[in-house]
PDB file of N, CA and C in Angstrom:
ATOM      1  N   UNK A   1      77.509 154.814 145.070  1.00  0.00           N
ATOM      2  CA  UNK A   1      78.648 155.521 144.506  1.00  0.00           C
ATOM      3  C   UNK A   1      78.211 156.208 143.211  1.00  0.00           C
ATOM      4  N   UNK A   2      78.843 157.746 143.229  1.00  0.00           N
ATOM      5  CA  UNK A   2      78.199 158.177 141.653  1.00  0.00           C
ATOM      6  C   UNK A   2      79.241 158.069 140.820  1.00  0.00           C
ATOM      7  N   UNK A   3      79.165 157.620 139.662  1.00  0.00           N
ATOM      8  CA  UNK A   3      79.853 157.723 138.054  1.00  0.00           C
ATOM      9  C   UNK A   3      80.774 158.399 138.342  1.00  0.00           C
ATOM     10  N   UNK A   4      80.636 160.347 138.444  1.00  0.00           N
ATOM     11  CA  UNK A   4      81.829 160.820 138.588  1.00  0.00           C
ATOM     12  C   UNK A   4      83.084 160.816 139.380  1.00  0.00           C
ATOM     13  N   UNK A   5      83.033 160.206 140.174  1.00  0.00           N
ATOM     14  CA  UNK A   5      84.126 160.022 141.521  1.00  0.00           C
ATOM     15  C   UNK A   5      84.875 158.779 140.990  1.00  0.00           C
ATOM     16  N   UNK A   6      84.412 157.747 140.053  1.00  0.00           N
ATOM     17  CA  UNK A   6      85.097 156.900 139.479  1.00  0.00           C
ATOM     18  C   UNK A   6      85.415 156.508 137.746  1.00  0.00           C
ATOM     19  N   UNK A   7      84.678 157.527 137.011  1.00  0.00           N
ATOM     20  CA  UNK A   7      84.938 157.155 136.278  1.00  0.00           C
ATOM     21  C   UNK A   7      84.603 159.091 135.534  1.00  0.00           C
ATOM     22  N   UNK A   8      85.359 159.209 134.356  1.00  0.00           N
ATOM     23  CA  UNK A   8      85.325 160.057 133.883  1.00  0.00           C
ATOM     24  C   UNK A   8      84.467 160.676 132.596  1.00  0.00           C
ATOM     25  N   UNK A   9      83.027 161.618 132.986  1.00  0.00           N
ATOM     26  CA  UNK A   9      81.793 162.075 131.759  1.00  0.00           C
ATOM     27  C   UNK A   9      82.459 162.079 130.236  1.00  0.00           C
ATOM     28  N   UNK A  10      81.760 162.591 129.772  1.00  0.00           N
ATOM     29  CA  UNK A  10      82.120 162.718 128.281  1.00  0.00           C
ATOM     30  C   UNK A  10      83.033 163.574 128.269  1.00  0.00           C
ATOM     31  N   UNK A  11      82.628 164.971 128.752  1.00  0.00           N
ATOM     32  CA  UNK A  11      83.011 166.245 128.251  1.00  0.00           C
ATOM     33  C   UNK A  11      84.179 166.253 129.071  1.00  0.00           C
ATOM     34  N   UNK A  12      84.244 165.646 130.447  1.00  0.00           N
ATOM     35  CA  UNK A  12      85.242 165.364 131.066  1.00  0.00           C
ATOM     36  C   UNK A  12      86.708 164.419 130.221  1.00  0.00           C
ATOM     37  N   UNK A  13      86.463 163.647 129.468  1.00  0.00           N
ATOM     38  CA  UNK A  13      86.910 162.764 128.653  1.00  0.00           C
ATOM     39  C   UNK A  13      87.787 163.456 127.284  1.00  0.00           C
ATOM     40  N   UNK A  14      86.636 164.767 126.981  1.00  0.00           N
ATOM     41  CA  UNK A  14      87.170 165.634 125.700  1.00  0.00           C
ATOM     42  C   UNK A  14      88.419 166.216 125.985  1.00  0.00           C
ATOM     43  N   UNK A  15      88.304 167.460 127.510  1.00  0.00           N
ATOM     44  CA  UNK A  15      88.883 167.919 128.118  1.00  0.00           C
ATOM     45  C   UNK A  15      90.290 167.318 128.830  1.00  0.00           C
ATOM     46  N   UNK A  16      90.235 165.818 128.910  1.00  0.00           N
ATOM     47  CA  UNK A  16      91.415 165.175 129.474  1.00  0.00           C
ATOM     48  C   UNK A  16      91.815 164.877 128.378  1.00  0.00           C
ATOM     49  N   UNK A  17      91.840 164.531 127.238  1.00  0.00           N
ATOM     50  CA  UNK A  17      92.363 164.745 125.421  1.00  0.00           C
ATOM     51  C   UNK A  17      93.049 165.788 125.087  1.00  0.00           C
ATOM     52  N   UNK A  18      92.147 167.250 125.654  1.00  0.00           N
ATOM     53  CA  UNK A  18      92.877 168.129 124.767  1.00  0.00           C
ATOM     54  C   UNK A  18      94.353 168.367 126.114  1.00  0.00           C
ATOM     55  N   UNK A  19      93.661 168.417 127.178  1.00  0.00           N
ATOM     56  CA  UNK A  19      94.868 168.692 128.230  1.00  0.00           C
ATOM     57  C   UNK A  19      96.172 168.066 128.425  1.00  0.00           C
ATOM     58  N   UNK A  20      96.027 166.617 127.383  1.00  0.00           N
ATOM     59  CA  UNK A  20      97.141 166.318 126.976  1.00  0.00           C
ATOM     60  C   UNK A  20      97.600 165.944 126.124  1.00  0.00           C
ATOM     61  N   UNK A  21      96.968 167.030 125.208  1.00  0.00           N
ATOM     62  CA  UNK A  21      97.282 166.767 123.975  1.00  0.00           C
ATOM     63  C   UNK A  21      97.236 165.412 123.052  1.00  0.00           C
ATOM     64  N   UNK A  22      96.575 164.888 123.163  1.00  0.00           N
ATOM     65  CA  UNK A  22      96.568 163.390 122.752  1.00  0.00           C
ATOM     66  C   UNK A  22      96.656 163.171 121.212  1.00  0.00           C
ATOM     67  N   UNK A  23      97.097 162.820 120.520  1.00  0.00           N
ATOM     68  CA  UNK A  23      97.109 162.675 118.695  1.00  0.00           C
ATOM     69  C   UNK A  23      95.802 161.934 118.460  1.00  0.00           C
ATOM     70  N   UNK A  24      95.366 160.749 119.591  1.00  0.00           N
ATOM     71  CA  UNK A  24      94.153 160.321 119.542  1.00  0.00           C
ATOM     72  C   UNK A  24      93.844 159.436 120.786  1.00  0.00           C
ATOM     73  N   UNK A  25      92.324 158.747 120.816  1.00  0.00           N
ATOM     74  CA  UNK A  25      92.159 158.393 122.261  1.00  0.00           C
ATOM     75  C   UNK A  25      91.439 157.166 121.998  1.00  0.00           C
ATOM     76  N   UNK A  26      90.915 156.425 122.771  1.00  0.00           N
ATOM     77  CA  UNK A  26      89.983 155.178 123.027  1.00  0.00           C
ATOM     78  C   UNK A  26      89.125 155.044 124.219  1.00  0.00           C
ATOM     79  N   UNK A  27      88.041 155.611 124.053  1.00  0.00           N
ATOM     80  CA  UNK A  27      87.089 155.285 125.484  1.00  0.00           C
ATOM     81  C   UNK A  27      86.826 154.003 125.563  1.00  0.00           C
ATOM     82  N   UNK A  28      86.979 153.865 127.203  1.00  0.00           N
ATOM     83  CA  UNK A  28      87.172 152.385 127.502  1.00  0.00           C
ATOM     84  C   UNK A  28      85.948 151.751 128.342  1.00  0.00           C
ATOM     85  N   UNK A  29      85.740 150.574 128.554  1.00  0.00           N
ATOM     86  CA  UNK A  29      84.589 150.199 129.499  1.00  0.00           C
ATOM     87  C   UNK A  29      83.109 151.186 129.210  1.00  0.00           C
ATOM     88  N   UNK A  30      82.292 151.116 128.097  1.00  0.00           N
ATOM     89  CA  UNK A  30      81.633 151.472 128.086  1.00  0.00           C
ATOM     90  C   UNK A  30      80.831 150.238 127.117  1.00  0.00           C
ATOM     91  N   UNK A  31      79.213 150.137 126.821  1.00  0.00           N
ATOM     92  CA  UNK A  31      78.699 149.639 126.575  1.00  0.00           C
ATOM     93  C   UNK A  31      79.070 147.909 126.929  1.00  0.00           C
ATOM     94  N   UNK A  32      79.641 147.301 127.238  1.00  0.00           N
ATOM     95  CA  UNK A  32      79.243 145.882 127.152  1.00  0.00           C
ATOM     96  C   UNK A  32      78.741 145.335 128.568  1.00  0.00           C
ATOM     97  N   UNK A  33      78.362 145.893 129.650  1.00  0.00           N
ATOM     98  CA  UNK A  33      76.975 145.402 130.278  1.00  0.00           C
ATOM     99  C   UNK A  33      76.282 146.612 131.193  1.00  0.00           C
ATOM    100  N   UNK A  34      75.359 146.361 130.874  1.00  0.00           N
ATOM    101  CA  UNK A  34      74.190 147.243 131.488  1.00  0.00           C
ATOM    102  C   UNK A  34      74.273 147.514 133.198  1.00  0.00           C
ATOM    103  N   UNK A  35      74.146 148.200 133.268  1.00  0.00           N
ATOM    104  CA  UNK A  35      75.281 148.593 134.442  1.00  0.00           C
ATOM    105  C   UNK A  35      74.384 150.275 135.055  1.00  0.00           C
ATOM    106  N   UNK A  36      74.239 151.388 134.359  1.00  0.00           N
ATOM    107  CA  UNK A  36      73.465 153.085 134.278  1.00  0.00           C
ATOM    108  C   UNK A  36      72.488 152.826 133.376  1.00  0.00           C
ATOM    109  N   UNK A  37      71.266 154.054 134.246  1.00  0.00           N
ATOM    110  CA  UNK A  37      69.818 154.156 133.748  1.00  0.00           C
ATOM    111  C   UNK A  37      70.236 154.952 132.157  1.00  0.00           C
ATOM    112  N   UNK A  38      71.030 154.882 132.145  1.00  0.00           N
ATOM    113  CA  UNK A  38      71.031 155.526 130.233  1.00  0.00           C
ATOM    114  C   UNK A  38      71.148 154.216 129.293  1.00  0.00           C
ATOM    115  N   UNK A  39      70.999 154.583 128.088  1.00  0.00           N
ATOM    116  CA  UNK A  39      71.377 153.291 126.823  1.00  0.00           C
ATOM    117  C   UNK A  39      72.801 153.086 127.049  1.00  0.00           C
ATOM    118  N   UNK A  40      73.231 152.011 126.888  1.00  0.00           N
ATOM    119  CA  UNK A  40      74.259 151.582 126.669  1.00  0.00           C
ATOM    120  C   UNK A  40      75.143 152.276 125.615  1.00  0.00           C
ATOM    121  N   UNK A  41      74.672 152.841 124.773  1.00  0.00           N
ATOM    122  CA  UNK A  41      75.310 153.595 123.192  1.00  0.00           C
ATOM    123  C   UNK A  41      75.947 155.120 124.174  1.00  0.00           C
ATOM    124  N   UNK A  42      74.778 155.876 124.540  1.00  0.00           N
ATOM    125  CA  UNK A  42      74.755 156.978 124.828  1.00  0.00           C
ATOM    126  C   UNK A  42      76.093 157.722 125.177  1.00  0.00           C
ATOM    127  N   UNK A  43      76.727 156.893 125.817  1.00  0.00           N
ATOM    128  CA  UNK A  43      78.275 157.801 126.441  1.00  0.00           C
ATOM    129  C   UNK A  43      79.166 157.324 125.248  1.00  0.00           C
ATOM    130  N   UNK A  44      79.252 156.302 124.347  1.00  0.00           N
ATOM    131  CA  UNK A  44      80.218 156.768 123.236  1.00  0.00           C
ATOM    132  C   UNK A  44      79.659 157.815 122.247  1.00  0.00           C
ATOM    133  N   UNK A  45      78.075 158.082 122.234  1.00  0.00           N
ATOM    134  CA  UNK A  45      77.759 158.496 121.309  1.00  0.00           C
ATOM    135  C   UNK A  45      77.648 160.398 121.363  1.00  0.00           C
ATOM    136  N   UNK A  46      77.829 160.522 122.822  1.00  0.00           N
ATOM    137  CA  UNK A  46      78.232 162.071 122.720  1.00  0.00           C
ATOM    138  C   UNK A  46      79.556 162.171 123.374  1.00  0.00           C
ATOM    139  N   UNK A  47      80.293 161.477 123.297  1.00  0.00           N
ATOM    140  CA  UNK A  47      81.988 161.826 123.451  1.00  0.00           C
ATOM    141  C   UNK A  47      82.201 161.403 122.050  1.00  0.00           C
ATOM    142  N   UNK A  48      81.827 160.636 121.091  1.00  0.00           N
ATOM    143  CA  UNK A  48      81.941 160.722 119.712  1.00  0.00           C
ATOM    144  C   UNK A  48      81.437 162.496 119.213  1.00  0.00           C
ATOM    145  N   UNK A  49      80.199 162.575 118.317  1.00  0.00           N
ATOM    146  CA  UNK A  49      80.083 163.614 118.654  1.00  0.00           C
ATOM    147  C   UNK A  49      81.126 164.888 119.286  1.00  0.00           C
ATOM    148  N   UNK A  50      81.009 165.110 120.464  1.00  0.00           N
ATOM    149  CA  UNK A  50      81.987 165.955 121.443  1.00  0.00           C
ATOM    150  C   UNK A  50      83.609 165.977 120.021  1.00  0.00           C
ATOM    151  N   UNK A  51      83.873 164.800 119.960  1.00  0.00           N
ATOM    152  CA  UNK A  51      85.303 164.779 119.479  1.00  0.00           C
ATOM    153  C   UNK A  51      85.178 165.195 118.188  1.00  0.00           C
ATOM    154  N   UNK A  52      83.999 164.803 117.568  1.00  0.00           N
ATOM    155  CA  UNK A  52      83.829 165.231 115.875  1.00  0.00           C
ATOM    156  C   UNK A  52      84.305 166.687 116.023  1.00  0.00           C
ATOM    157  N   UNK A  53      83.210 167.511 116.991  1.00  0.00           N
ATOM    158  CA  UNK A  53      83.037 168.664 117.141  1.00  0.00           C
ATOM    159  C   UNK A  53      84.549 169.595 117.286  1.00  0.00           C
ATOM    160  N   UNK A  54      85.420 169.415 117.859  1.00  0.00           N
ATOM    161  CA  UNK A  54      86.583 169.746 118.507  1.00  0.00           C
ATOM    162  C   UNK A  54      87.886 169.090 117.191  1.00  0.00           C
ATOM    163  N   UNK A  55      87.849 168.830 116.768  1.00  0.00           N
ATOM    164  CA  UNK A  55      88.456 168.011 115.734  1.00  0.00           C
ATOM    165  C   UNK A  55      89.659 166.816 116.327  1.00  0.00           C
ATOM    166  N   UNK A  56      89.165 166.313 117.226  1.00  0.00           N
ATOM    167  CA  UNK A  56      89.642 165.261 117.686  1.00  0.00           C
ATOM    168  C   UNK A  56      89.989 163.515 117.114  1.00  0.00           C
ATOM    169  N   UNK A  57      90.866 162.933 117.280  1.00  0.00           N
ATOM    170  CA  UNK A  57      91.007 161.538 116.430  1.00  0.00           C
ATOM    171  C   UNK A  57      90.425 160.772 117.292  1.00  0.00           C
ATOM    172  N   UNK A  58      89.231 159.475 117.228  1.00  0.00           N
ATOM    173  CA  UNK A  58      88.743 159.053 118.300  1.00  0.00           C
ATOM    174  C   UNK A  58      88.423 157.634 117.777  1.00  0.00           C
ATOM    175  N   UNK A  59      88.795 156.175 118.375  1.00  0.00           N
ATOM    176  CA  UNK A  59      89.136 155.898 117.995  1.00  0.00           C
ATOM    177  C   UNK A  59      87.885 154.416 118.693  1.00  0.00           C
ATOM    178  N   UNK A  60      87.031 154.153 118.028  1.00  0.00           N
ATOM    179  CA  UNK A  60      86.309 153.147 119.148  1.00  0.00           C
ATOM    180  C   UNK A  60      86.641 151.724 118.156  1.00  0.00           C
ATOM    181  N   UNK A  61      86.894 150.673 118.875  1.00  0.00           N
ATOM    182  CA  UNK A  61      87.120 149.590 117.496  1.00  0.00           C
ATOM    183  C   UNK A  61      85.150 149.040 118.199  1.00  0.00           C
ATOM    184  N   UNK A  62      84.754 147.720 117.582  1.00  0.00           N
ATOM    185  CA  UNK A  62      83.706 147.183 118.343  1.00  0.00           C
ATOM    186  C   UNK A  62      84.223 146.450 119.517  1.00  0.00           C
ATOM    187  N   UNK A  63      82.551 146.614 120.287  1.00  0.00           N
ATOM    188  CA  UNK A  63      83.145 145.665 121.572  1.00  0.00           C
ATOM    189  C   UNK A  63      83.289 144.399 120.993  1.00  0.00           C
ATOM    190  N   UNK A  64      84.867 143.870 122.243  1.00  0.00           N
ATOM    191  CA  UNK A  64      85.489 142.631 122.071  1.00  0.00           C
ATOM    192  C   UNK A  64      86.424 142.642 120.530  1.00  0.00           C
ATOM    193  N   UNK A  65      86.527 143.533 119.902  1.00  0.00           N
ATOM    194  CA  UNK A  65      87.364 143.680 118.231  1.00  0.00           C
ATOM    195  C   UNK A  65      88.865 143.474 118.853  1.00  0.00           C
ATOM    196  N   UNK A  66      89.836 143.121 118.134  1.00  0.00           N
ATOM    197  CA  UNK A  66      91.073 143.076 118.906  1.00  0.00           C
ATOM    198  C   UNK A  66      92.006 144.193 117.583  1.00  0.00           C
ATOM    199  N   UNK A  67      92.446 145.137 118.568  1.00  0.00           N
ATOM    200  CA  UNK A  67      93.195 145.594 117.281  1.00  0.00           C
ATOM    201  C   UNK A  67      94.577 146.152 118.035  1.00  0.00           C
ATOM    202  N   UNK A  68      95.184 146.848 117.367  1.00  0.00           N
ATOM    203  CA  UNK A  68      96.417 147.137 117.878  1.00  0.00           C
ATOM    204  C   UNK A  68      96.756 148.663 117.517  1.00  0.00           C
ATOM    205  N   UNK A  69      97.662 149.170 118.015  1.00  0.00           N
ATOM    206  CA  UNK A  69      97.677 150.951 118.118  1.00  0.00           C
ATOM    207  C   UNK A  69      98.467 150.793 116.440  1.00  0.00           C
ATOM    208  N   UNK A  70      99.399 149.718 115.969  1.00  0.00           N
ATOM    209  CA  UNK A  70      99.970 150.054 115.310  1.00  0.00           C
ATOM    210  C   UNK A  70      98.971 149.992 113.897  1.00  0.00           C
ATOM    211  N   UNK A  71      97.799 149.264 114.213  1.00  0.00           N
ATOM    212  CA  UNK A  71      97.022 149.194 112.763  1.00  0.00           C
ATOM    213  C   UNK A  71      95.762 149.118 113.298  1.00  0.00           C
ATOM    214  N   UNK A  72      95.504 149.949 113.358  1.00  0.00           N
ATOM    215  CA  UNK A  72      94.155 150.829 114.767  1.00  0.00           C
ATOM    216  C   UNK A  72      93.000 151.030 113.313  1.00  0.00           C
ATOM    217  N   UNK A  73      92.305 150.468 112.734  1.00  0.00           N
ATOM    218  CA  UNK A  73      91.210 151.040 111.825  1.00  0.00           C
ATOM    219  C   UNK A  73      90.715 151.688 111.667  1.00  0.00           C
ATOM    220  N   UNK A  74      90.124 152.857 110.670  1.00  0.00           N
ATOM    221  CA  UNK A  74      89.537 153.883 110.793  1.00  0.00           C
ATOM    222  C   UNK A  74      88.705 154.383 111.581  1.00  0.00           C
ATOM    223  N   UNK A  75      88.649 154.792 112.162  1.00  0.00           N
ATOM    224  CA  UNK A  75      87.150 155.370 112.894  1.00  0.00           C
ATOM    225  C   UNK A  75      85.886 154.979 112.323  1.00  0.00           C
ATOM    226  N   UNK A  76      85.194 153.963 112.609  1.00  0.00           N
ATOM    227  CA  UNK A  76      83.747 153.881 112.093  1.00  0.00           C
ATOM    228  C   UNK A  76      82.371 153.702 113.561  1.00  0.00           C
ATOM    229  N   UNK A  77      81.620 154.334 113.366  1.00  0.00           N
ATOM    230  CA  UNK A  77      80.645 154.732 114.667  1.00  0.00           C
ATOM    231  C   UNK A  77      79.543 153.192 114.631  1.00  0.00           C
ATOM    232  N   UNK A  78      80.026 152.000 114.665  1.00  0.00           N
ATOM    233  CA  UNK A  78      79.465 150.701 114.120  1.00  0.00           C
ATOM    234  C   UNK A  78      77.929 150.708 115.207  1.00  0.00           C
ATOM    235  N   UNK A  79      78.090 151.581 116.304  1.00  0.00           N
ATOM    236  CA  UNK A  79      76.622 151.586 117.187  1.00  0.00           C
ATOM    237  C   UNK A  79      75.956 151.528 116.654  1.00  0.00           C
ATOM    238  N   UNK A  80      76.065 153.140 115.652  1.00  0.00           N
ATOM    239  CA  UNK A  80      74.937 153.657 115.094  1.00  0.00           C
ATOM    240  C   UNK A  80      73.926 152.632 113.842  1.00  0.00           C
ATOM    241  N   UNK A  81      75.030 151.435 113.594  1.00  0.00           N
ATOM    242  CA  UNK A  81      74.015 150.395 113.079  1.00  0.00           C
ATOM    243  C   UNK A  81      73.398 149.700 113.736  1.00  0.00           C
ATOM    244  N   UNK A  82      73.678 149.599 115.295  1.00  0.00           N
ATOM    245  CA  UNK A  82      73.046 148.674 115.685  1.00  0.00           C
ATOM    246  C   UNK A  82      71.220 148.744 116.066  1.00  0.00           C
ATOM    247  N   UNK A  83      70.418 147.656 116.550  1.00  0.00           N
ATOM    248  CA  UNK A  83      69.242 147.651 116.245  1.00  0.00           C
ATOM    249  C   UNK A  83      68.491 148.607 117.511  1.00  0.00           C
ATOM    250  N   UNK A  84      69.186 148.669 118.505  1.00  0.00           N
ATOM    251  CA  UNK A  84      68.536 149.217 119.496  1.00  0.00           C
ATOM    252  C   UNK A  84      68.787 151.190 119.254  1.00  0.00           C
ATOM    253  N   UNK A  85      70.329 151.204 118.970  1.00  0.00           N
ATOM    254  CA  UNK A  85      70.266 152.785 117.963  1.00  0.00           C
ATOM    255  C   UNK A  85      69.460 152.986 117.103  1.00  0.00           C
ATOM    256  N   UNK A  86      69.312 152.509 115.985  1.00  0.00           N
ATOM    257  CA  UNK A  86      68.359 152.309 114.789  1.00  0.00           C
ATOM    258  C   UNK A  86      67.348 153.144 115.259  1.00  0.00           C
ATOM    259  N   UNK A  87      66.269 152.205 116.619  1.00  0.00           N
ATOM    260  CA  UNK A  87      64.958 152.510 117.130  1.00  0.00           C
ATOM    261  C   UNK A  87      64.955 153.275 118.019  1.00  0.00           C
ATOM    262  N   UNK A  88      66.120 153.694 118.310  1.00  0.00           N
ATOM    263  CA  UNK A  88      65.984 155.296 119.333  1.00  0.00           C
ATOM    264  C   UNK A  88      66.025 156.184 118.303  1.00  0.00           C
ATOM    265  N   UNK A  89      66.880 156.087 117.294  1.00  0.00           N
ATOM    266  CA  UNK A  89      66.745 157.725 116.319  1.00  0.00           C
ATOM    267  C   UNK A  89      65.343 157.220 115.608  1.00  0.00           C
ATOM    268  N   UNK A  90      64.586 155.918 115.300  1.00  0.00           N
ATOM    269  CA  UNK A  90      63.462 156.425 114.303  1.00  0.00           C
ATOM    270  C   UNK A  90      62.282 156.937 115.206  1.00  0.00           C
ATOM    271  N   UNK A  91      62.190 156.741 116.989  1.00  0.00           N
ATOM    272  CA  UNK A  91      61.522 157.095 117.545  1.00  0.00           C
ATOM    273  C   UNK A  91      61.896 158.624 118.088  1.00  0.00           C
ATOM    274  N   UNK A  92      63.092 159.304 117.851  1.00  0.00           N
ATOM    275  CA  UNK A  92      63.515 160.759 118.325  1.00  0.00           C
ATOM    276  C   UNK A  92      63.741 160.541 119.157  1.00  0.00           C
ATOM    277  N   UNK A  93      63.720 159.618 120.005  1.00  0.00           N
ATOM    278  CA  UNK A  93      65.123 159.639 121.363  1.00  0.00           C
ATOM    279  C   UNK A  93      66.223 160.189 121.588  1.00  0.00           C
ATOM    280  N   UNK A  94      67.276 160.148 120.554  1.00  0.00           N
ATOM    281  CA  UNK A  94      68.319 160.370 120.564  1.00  0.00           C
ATOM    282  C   UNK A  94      68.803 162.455 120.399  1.00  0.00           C
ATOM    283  N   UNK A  95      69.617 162.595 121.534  1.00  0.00           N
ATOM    284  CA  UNK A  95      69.445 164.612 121.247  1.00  0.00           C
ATOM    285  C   UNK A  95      70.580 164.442 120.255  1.00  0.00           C
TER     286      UNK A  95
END
């Protein structure tokens, strides 16, 4: 089965935001098990991105964080600390 028939790309993701207008969004089921030949980071990290770009509100808490719509925390990109991000951008992996 491929990705797209069940689950929706990045840019696909931007595009279903703006099409309904969303004030803001939460990509879901991504990174917590290894599952596609990409990094685990990679699909929040260019639908992040994507949304910066577009001026979109986007809203990732960490995996397993419990929060609520009514006191939803700032936007912070907490991947990009993590150790396996770290060593893809100091090796240029990352586009």
């Amino acid at each position: 089965m491929l990705w797209q028939y069940v689950h929706l790309l990045p840019d696909e993701v931007i595009q279903a935001v703006k099409d309904l207008k969303a004030r803001a969004f939460t990509p879901m089921h991504w990174g917590m098990f290894v599952l596609a030949i990409h990094d685990w980071y990679e699909p929040i990290e260019k639908v992040s991105r994507m949304a910066e770009r577009d001026g979109l509100t986007i809203w990732h808490p960490e995996l397993g964080q419990l929060v609520t719509f009514e006191a939803m925390p700032p936007p912070e990109a907490w991947w990009r600390n993590h150790p396996d991000f770290v060593q893809a951008k100091a090796k240029g992996a990352l586009q």
